[in-house]
N, C-alpha and C. Protein backbone atom coordinates (compact mmCIF):
# COMPACT_ATOMS: atom_id res chain seq x y z
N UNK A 1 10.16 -6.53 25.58
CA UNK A 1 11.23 -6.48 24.61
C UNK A 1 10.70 -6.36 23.18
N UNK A 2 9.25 -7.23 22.82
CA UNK A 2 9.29 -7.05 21.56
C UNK A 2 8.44 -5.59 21.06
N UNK A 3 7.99 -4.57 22.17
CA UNK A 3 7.24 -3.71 21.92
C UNK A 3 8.45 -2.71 21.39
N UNK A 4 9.80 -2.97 21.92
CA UNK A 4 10.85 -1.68 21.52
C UNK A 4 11.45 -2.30 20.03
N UNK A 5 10.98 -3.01 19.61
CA UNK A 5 11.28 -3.51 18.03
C UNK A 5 10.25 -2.18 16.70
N UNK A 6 11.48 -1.87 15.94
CA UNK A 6 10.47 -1.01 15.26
C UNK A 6 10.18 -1.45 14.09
N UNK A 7 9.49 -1.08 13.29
CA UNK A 7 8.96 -1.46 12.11
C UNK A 7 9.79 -0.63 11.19
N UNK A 8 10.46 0.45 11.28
CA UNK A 8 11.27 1.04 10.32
C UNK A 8 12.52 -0.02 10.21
N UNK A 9 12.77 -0.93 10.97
CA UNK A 9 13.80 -1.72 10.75
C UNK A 9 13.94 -3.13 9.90
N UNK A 10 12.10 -2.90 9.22
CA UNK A 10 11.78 -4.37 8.74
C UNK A 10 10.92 -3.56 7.41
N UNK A 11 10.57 -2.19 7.31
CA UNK A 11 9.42 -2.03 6.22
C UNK A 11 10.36 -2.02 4.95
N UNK A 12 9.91 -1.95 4.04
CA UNK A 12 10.01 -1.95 2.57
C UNK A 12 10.49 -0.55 2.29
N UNK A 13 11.40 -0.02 1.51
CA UNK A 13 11.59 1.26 1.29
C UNK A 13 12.05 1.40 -0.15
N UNK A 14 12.14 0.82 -0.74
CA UNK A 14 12.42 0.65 -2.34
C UNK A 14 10.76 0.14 -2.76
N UNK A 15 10.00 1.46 -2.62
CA UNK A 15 8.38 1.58 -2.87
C UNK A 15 8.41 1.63 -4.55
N UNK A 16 7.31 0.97 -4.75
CA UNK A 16 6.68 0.73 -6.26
C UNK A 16 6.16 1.82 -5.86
N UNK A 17 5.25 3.12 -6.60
CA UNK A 17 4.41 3.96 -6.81
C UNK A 17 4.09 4.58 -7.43
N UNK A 18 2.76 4.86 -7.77
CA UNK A 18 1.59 5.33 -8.82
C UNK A 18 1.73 6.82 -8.64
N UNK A 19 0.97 7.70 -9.82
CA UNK A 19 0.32 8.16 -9.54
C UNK A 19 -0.35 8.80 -9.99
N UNK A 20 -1.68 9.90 -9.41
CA UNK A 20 -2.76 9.68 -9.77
C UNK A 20 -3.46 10.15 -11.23
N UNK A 21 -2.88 10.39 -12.52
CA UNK A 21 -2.90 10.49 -13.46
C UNK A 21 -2.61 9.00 -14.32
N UNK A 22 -1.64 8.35 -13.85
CA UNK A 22 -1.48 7.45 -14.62
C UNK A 22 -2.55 6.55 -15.25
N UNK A 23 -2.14 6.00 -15.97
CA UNK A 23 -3.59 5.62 -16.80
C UNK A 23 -3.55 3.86 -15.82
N UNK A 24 -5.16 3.57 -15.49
CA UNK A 24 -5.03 2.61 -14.38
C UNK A 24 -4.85 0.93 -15.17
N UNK A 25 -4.94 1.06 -16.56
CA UNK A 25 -4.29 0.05 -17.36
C UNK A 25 -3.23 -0.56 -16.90
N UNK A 26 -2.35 0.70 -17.32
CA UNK A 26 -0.82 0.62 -17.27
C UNK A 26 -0.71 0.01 -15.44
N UNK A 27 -1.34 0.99 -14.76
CA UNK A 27 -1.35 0.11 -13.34
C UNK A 27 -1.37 -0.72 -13.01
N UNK A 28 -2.71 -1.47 -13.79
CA UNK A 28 -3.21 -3.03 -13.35
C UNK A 28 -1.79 -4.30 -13.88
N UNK A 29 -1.48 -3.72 -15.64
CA UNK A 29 -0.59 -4.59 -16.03
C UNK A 29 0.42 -4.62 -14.97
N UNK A 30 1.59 -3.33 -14.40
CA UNK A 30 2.22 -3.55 -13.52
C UNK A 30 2.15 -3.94 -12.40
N UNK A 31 1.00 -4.41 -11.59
CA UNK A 31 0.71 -4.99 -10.70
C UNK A 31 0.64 -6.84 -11.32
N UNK A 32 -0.05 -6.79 -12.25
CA UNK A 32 -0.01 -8.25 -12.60
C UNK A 32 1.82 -8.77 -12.78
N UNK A 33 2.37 -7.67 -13.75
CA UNK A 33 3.62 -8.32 -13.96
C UNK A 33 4.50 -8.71 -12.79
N UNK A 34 4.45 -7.68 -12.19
CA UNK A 34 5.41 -7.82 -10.43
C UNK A 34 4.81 -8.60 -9.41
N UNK A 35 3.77 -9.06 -10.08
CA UNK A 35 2.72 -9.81 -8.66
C UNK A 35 2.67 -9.43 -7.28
N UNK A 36 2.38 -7.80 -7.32
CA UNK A 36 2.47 -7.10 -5.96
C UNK A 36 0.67 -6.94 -5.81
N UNK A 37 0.54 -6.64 -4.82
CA UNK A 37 -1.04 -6.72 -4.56
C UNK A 37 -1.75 -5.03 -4.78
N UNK A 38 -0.62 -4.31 -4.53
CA UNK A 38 -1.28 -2.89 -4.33
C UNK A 38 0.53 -1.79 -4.05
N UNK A 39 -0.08 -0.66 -4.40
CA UNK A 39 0.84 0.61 -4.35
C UNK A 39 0.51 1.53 -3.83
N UNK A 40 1.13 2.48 -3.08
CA UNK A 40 0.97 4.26 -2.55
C UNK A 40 0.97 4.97 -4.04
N UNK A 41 -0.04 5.78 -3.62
CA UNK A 41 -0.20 6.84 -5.02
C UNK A 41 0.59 8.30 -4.16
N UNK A 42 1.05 8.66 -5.19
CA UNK A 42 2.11 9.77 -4.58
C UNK A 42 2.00 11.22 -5.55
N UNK A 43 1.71 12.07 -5.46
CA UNK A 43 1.55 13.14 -6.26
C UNK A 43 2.65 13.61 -6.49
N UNK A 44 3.25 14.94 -7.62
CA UNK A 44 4.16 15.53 -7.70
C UNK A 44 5.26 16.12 -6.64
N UNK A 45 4.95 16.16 -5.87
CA UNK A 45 5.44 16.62 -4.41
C UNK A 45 6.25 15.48 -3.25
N UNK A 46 5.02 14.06 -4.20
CA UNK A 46 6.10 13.11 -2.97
C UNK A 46 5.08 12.73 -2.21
N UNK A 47 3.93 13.59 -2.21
CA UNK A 47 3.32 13.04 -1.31
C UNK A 47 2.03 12.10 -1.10
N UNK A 48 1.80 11.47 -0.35
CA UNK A 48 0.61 10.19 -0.48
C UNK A 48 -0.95 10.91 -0.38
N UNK A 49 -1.29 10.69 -1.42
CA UNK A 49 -2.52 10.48 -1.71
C UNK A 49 -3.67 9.85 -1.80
N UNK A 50 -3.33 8.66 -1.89
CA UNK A 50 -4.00 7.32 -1.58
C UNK A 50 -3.29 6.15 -2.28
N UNK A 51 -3.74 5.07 -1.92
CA UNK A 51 -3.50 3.68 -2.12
C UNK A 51 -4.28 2.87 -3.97
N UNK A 52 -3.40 2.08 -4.50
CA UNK A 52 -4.19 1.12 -5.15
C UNK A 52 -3.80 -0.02 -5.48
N UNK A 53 -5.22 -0.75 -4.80
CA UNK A 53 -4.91 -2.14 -4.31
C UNK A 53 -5.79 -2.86 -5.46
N UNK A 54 -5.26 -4.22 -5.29
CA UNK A 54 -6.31 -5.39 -6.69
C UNK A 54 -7.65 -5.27 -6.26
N UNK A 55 -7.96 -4.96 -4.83
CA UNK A 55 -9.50 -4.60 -4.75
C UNK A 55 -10.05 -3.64 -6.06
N UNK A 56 -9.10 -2.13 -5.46
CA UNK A 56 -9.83 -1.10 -6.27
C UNK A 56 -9.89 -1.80 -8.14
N UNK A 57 -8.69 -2.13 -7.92
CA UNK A 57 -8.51 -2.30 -9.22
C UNK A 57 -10.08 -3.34 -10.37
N UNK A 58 -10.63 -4.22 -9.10
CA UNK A 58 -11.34 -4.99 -9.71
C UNK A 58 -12.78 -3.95 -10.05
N UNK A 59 -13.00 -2.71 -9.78
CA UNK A 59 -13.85 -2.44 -10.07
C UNK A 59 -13.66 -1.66 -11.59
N UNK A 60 -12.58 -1.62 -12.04
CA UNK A 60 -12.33 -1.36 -13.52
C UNK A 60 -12.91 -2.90 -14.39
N UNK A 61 -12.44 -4.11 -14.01
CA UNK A 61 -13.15 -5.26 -14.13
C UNK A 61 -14.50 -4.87 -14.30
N UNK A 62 -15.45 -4.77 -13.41
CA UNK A 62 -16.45 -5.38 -13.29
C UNK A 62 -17.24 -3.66 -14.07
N UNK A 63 -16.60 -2.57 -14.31
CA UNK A 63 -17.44 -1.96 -14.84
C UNK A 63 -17.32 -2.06 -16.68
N UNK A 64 -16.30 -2.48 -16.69
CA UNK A 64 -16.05 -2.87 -18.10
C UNK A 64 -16.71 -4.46 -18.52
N UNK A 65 -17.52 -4.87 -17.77
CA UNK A 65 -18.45 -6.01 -17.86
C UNK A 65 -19.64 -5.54 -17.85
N UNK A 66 -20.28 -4.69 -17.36
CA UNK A 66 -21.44 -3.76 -17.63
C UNK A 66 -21.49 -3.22 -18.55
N UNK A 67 -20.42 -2.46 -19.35
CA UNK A 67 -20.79 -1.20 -20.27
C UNK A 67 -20.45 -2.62 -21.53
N UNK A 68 -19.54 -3.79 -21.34
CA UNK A 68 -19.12 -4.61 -22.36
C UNK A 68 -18.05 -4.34 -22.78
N UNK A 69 -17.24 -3.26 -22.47
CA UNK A 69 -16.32 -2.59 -23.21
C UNK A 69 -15.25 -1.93 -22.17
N UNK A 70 -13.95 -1.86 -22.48
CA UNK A 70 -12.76 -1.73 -21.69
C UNK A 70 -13.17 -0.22 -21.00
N UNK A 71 -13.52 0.02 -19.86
CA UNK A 71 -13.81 1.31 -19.11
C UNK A 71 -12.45 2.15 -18.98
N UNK A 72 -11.27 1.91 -18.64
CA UNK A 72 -10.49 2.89 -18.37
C UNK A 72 -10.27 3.82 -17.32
N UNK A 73 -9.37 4.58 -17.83
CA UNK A 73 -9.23 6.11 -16.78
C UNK A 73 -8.01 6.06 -16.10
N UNK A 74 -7.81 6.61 -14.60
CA UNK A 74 -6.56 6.83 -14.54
C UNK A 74 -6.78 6.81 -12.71
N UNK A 75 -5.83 6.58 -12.30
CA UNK A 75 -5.80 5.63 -11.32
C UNK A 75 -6.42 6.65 -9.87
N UNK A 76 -6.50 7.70 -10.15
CA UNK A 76 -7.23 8.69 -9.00
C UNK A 76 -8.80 8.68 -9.15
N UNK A 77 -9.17 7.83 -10.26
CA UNK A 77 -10.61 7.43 -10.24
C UNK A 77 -11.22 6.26 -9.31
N UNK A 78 -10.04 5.22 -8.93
CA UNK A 78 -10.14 4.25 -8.75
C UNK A 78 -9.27 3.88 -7.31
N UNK A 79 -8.74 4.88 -7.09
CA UNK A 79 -7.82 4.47 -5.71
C UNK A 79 -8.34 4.90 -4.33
N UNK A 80 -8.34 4.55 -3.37
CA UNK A 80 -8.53 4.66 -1.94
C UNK A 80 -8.03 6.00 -1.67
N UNK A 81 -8.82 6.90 -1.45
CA UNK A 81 -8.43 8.30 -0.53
C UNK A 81 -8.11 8.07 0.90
N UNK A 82 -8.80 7.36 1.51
CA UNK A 82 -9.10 6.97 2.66
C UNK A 82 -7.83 6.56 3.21
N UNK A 83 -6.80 6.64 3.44
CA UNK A 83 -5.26 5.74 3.58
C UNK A 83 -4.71 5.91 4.99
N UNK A 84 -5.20 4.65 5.87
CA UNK A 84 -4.57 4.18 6.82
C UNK A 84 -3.15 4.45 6.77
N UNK A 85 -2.48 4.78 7.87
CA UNK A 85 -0.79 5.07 7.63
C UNK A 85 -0.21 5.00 8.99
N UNK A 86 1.17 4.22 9.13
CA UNK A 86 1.99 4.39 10.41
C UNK A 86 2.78 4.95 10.48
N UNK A 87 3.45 5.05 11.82
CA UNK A 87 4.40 5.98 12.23
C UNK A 87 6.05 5.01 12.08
N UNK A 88 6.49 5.52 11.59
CA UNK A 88 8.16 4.65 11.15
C UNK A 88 8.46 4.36 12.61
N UNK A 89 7.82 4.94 13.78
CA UNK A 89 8.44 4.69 15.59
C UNK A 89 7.66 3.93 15.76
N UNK A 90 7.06 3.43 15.01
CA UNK A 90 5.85 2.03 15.74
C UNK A 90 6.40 0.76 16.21
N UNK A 91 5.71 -0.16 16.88
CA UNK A 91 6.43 -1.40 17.05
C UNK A 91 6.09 -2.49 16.43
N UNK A 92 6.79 -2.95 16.37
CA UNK A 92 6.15 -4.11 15.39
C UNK A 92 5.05 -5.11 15.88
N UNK A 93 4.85 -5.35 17.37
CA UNK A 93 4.10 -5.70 17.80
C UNK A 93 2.34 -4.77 17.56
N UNK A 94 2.74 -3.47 17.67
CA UNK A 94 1.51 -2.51 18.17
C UNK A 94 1.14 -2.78 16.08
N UNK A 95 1.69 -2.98 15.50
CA UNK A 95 1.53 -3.17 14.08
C UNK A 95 0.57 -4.38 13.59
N UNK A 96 1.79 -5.77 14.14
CA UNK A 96 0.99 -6.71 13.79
C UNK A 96 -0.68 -6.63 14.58
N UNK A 97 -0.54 -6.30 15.83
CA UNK A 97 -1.58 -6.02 16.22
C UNK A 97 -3.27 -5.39 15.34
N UNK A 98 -2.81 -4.25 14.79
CA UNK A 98 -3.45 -3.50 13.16
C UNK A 98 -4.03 -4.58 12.72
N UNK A 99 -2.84 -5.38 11.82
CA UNK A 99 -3.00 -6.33 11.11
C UNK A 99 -4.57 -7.22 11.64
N UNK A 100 -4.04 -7.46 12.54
CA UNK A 100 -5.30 -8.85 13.33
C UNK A 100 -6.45 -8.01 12.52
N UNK A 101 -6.84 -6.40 13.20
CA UNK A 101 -8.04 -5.95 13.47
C UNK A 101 -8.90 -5.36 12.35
N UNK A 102 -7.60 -5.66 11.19
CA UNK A 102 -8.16 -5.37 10.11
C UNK A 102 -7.93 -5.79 8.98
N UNK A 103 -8.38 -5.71 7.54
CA UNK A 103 -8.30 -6.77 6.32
C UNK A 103 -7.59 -5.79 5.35
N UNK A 104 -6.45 -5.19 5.94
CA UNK A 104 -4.81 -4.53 4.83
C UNK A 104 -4.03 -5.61 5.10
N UNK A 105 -3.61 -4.89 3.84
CA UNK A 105 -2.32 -5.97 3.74
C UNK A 105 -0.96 -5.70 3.95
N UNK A 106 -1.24 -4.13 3.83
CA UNK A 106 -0.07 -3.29 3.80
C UNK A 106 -0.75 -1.97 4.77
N UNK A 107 0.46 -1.19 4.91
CA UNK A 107 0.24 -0.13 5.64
C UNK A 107 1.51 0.99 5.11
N UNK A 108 1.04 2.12 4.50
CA UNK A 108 1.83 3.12 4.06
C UNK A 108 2.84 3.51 5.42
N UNK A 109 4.01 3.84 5.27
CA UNK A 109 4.76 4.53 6.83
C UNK A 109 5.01 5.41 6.75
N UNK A 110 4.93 6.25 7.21
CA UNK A 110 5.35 7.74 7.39
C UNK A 110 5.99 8.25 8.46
N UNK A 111 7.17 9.23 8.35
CA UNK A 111 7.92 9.85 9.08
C UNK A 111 7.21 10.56 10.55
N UNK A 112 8.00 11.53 10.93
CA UNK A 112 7.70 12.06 12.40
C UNK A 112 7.14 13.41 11.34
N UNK A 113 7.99 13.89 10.44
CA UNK A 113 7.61 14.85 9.38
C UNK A 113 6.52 14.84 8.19
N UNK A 114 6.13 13.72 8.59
CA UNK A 114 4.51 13.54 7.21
C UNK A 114 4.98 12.73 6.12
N UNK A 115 5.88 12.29 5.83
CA UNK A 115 6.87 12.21 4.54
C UNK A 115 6.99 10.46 4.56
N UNK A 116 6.29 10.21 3.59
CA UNK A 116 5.89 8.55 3.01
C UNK A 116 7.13 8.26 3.19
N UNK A 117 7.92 7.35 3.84
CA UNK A 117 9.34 6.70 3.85
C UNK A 117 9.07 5.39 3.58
N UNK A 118 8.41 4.94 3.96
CA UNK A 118 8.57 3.22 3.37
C UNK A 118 6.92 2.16 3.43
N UNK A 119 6.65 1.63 3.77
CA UNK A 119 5.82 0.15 3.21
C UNK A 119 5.53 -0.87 4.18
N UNK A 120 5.16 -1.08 5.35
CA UNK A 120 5.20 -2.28 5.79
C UNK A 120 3.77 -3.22 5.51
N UNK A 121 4.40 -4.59 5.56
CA UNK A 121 3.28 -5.76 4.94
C UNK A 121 3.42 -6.72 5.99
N UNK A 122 2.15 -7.88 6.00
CA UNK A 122 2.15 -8.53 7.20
C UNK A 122 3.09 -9.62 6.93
N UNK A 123 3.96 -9.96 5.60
CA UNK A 123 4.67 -10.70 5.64
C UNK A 123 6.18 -10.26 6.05
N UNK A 124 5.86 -8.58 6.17
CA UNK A 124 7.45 -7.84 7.01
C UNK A 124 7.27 -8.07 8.33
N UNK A 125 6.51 -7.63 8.95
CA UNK A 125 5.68 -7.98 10.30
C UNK A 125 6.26 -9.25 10.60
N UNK A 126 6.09 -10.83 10.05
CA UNK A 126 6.41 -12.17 10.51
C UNK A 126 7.62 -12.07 10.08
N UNK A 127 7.96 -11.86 9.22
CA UNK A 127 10.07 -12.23 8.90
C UNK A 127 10.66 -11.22 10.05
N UNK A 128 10.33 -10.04 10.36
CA UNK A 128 10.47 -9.58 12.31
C UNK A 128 10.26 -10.44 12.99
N UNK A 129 9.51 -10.66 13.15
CA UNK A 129 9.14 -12.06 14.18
C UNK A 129 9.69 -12.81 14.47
N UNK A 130 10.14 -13.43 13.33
CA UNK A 130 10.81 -14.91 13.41
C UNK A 130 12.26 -14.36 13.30
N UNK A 131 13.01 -13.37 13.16
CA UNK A 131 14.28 -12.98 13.83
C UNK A 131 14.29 -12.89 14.93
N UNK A 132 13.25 -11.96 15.36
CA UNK A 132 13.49 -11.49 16.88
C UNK A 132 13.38 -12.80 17.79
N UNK A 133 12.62 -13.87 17.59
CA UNK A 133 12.48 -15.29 18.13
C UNK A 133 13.72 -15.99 18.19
């Protein structure tokens, strides 16, 4: 029963998102202000490009501690190409599962058509849970 539970019925779809021009300042502040951990970077088109999370973000930190001086740039310098992504038909089980096997926090979702639709996080994952219970 809980494998026919989907995750399109619990992800996030009112997405925060970057992208990859923006200056990664302006990023970091909006991540601090909203106290979200990370965003989908989305190009002109809509479409996902990569991720940026307070990880990436800390290496604007730590290089502006080397040079002494505020480093900068813009958030396609600094974001994850690499972007893990699910299928909106997933289950929420085969999801949380992900979760266990790996250290995201989030997972971009994507359509049957390629097309970023929504967000799931491991705290969407447990508020599923504890309904379906």
């Amino acid at each position: 029963m809980f494998r026919s539970v989907l995750i399109k019925d619990y992800m996030a779809t009112n997405l925060t998102t970057f992208t990859p021009d923006m200056a990664i300042s302006k990023a970091i502040k909006y991540l601090n202000t909203h106290q979200i951990s990370g965003a989908p970077v989305i190009d002109e088109r809509g479409s996902l490009v990569g991720m940026l999370s307070e990880k990436d973000c800390l290496q604007v930190a730590l290089q502006s501690t080397y040079y002494e001086d505020w480093v900068g740039g813009v958030v396609s310098e600094y974001m994850t190409t690499e972007v893990a992504t699910v299928s909106d038909t997933s289950s929420v089980v085969d999801i949380a599962e992900m979760f266990l096997k790996s250290s995201y926090k989030r997972y971009p979702v994507i359509s049957e058509d390629g097309e970023l639709v929504g967000q799931i996080s491991r705290s969407d994952i447990l508020r599923a849970l504890e309904i379906i219970w």
